[in-house]
N, C-alpha and C. Protein backbone atom coordinates (compact mmCIF):
# COMPACT_ATOMS: atom_id res chain seq x y z
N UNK A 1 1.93 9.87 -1.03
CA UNK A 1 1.62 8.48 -0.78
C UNK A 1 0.10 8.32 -0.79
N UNK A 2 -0.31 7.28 -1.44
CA UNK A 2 -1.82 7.21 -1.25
C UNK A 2 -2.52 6.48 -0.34
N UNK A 3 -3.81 6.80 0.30
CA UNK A 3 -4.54 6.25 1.18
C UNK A 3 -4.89 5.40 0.86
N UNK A 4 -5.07 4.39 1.85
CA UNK A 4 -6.49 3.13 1.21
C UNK A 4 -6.93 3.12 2.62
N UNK A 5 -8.41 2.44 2.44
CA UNK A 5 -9.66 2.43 2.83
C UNK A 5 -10.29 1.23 3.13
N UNK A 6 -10.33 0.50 4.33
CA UNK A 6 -11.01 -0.99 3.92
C UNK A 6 -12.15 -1.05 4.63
N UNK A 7 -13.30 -1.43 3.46
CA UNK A 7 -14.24 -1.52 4.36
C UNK A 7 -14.61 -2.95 4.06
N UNK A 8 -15.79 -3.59 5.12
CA UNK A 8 -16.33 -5.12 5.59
C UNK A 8 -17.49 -4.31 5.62
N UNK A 9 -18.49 -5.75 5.35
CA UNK A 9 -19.77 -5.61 5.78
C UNK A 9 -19.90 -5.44 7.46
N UNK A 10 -20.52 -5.53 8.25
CA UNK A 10 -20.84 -5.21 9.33
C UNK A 10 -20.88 -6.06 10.02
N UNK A 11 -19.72 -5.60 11.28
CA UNK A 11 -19.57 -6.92 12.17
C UNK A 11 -18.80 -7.73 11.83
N UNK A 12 -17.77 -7.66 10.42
CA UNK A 12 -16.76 -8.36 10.29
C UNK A 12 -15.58 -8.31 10.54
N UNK A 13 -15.31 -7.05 10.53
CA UNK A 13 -14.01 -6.52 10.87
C UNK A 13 -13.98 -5.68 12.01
N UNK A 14 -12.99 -5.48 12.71
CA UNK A 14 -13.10 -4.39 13.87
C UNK A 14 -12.11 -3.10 12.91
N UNK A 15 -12.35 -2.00 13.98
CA UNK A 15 -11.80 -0.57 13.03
C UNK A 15 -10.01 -0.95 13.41
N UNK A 16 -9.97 -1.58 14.19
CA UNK A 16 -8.26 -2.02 14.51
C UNK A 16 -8.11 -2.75 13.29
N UNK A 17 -8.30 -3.92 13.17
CA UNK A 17 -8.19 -4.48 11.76
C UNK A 17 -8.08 -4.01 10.80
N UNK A 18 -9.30 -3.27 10.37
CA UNK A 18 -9.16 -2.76 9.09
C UNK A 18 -7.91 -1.31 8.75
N UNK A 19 -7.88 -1.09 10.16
CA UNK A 19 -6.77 0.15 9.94
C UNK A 19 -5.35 -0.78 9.97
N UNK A 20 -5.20 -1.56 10.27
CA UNK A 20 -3.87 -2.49 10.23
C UNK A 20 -4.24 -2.92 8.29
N UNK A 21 -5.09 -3.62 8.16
CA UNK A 21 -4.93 -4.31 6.51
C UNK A 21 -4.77 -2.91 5.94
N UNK A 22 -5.39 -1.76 6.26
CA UNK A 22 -4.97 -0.46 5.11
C UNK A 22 -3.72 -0.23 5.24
N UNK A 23 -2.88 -0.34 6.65
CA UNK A 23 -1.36 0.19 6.92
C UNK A 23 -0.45 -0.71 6.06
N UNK A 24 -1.09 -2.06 6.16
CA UNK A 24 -0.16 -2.99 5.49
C UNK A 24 -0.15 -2.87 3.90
N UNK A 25 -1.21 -2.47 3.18
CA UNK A 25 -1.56 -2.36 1.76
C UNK A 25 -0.53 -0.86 1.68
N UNK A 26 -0.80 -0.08 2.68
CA UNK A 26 0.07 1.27 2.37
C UNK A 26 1.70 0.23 2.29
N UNK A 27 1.94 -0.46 3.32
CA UNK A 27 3.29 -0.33 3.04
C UNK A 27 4.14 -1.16 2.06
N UNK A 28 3.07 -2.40 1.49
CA UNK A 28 3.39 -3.02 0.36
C UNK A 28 3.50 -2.00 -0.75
N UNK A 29 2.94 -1.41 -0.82
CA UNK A 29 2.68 -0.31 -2.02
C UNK A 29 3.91 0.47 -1.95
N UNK A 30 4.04 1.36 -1.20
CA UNK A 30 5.50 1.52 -0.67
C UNK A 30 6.56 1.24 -1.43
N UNK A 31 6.31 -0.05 -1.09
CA UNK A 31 8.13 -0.89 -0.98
C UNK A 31 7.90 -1.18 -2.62
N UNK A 32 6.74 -1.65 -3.44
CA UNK A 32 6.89 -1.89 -4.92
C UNK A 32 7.01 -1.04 -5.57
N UNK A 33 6.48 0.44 -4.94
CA UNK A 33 6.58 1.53 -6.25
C UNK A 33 8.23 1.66 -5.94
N UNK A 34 8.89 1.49 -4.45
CA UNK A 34 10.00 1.92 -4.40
C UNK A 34 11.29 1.38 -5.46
N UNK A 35 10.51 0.02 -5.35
CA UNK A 35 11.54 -1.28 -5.95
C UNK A 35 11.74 -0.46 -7.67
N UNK A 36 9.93 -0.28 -8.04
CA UNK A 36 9.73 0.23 -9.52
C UNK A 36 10.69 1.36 -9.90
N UNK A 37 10.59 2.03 -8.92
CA UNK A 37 11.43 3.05 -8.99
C UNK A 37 13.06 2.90 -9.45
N UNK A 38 13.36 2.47 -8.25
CA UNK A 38 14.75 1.76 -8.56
C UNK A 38 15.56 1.56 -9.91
N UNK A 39 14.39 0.33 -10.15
CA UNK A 39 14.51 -0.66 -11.46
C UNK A 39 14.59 0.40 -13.14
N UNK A 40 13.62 0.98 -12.86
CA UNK A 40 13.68 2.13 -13.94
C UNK A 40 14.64 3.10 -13.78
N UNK A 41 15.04 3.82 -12.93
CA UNK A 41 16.29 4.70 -12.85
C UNK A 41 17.18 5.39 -13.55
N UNK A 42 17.80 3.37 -13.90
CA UNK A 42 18.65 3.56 -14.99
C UNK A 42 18.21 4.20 -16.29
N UNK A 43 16.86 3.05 -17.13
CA UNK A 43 16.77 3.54 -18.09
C UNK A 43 16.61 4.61 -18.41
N UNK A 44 15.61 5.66 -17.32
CA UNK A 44 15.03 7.07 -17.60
C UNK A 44 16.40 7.62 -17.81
N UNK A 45 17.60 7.56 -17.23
CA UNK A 45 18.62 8.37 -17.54
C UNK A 45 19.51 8.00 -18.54
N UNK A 46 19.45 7.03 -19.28
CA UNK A 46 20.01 6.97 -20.78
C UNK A 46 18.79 7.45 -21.81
């Protein structure tokens, strides 16, 4: 699974924040490669 990283200029974000918007980008990512996955399945196996 890959990391992400968010950074703000200074004083914009707190490190809670930005570790919540990276958790959430992780778990969108997640769920679309999962979906991608899915969706292709079939074809790879014909």
């Amino acid at each position: 699974m890959p990391t992400y990283i968010v950074s703000a200029a200074a004083n914009r974000l707190t490190k809670q924040v930005k570790q919540e918007i990276a958790s959430l980008i992780t778990e969108s990512h997640s769920g679309a490669t999962s979906q991608a996955m899915l969706a292709t399945s079939g074809s790879i196996a014909n």
